[in-house]
Each structure stands twice: as C-alpha cells, then as structure tokens.
Protein backbone atom coordinates (compact mmCIF):
# COMPACT_ATOMS: atom_id res chain seq x y z
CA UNK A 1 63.52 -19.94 -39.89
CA UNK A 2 63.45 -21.49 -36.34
CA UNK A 3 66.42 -22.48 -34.35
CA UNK A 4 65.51 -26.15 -34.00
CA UNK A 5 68.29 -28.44 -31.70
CA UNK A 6 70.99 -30.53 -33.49
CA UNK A 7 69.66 -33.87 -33.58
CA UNK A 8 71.83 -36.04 -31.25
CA UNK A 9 72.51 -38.84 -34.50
CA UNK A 10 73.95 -35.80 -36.34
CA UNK A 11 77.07 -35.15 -33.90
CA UNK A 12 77.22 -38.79 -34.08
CA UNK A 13 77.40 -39.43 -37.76
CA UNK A 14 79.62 -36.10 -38.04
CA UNK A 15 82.36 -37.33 -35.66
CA UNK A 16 82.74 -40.63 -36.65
CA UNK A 17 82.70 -39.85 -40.06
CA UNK A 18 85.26 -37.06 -39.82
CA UNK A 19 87.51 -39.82 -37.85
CA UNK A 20 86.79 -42.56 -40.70
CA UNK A 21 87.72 -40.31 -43.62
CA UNK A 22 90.54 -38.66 -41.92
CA UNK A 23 92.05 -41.91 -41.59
CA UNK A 24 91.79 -41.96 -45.89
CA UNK A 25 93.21 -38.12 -46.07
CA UNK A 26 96.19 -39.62 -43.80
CA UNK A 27 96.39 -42.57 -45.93
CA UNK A 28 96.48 -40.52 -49.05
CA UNK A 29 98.64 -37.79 -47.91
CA UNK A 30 101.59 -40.31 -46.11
CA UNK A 31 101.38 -42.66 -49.52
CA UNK A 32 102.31 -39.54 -51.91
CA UNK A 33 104.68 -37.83 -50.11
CA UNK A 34 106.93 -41.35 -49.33
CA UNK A 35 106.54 -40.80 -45.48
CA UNK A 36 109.39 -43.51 -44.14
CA UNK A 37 107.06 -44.78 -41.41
CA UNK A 38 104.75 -45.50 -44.00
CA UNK A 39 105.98 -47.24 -46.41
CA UNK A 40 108.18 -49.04 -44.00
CA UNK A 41 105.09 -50.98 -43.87
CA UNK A 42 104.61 -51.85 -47.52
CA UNK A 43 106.09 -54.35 -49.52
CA UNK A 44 108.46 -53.59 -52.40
CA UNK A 45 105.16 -54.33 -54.32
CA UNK A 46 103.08 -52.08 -52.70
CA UNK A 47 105.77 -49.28 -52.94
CA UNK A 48 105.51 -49.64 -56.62
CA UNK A 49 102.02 -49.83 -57.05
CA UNK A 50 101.37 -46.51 -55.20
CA UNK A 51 104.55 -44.54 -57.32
CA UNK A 52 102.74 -45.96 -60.80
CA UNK A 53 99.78 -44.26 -60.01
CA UNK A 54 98.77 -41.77 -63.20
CA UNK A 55 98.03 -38.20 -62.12
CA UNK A 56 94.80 -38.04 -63.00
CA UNK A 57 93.93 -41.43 -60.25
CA UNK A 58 95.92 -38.94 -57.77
CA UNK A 59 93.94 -36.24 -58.24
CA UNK A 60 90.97 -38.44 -57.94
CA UNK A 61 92.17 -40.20 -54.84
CA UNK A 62 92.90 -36.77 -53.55
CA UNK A 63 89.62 -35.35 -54.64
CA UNK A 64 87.87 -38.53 -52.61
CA UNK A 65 89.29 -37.76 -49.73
CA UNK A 66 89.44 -34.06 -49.29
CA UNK A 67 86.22 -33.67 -50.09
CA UNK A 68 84.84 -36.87 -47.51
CA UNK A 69 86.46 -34.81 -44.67
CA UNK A 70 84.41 -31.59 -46.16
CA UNK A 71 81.38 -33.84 -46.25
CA UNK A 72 81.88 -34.76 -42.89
CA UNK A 73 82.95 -31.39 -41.67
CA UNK A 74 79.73 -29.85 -43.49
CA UNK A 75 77.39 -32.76 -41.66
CA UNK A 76 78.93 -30.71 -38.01
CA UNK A 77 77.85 -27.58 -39.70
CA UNK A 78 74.55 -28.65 -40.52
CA UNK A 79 75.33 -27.41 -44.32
CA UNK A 80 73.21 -28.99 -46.87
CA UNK A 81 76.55 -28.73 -49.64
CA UNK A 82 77.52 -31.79 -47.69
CA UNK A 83 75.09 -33.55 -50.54
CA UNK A 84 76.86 -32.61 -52.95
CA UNK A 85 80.11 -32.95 -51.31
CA UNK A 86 79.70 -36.42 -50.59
CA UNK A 87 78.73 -37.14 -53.80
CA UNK A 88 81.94 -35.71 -55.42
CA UNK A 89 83.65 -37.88 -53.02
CA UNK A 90 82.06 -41.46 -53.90
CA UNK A 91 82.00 -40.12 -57.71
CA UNK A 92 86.23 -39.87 -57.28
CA UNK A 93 85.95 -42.38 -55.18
CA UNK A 94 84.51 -44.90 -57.95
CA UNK A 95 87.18 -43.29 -60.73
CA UNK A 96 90.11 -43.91 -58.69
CA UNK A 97 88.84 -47.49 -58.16
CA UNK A 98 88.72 -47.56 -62.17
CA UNK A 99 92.38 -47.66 -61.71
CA UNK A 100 92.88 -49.78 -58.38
CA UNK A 101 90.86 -52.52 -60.28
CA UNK A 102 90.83 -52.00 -63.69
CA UNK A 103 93.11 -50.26 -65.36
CA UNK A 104 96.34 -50.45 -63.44
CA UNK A 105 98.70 -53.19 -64.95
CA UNK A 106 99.01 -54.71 -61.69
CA UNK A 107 95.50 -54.52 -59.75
CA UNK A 108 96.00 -53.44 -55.92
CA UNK A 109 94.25 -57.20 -55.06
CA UNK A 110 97.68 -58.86 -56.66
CA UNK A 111 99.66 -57.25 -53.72
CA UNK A 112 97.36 -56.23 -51.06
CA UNK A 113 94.84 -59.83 -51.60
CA UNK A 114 91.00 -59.86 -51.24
CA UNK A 115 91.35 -58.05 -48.19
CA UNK A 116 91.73 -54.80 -50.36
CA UNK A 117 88.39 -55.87 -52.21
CA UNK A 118 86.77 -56.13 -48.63
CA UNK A 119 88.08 -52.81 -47.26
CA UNK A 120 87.39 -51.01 -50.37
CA UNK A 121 83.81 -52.64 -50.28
CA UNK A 122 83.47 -50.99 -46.94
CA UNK A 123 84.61 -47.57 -48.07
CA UNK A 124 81.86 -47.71 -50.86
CA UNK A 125 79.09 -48.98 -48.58
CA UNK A 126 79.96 -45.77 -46.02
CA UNK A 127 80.51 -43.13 -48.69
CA UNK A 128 76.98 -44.51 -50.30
CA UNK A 129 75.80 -44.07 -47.03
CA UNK A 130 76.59 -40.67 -46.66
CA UNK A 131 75.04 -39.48 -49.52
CA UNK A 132 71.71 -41.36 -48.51
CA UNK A 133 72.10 -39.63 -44.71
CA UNK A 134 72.86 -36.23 -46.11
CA UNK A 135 70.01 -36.27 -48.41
CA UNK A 136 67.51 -37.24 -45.90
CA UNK A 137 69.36 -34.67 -43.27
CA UNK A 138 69.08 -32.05 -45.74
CA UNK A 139 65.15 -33.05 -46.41
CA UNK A 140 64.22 -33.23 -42.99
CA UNK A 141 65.51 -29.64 -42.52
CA UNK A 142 68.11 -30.41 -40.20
CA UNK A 143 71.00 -29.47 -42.93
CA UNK A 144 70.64 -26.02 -44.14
C-alpha cells in the first residue's frame, strides 16, 4: 500500500472533534465524581437529577463519551475502527438520551429548559456526522 498524504480536512475534523468530545468526557467525568466547581454551577435540581441517574444510563453516558474521544483520536490515526467507534458512541449516546428524555421521572428539559433539547440536538447532529465522515474517510482509503 502507498504512503498517500493526510488530507488537510482530516487534521481538521480530528482536532476539533477531539476538543468537542473532550468537553463531554469532562462533563461526564466532573458530574459523577461531585467536583465542587462543578456543581457549584447547578441548581439543587440539577444536582439531583445527575445523582438519580441508574447505572446502566452511567455506563452509557460513559460509554458515549469515552469512546467519541477514541473516535476522534482514531480519525488522527487514520484508523478505520473509528467507524465503528463512533457508532458505539451515538448508539450510547441515543440510550442514555432514553433516560434524559424518557424514562427519568424528572426529564433533564424540566431543569435545564429547551436549551438542553437544543444542545443535545447538536450533539446528535455531530456524532451522526461522524459516523457519515468516518465511513466515507474509511472508503476513500484515507482511514486504514
């Protein structure tokens, strides 16, 4: 196989990604371990919303996140498991939102408002993205 250049939209995607979803592994880590400067920031609400989540929505908040960063890391590697990766991550992604909006007695748009539903919008849209950009990275032959 040839040693073609890094496309320049690779480094691109890579970094910003990796900056995006290490802002949700910070998010995730500083909500479960009850950092003070964190929750400082949270309403009594909030506070209690995050605490009642089940252990299986941590795990797959945890799973989402971890393995976006992998994704992203794997994109700078020009590793075709970031596929896969990336879909484990919007597949967690969309159980942990089973809870966030469904299941949780009170849904995290009663204390965080539509804003939530916007943001987490977002999140969706990018992770959807990924999997899309990965594919076609790893089709073109610039993942391997």
């Amino acid at each position: 196989m040839e040693n073609q250049k890094t496309p320049w939209h690779i480094w691109l995607v890579g970094v910003v990604t990796l900056l995006w979803n290490a802002m949700g592994l910070l998010d995730f880590v500083m909500a479960n371990f009850q950092t003070e400067p964190y929750t400082a920031q949270m309403t009594e609400a909030q506070v209690a919303f995050f605490n009642g989540f089940p252990f299986w929505a941590v795990v797959s908040w945890g799973i989402a996140v971890f393995a976006a960063v992998a994704g992203s890391v794997l994109i700078l590697l020009r590793n075709k498991l970031a596929v896969p990766i990336f879909l484990v991550a919007l597949v967690a992604m969309l159980i942990t939102s089973v809870h966030n909006y469904g299941l949780s007695e009170v849904k995290i748009t009663d204390i965080a408002g539509t804003g939530a539903l916007i943001f987490s919008a977002v999140i969706f849209l990018v992770a959807i993205l990924l999997v899309f950009y990965s594919k076609a990275q790893a089709k073109a032959g610039n993942l391997r």
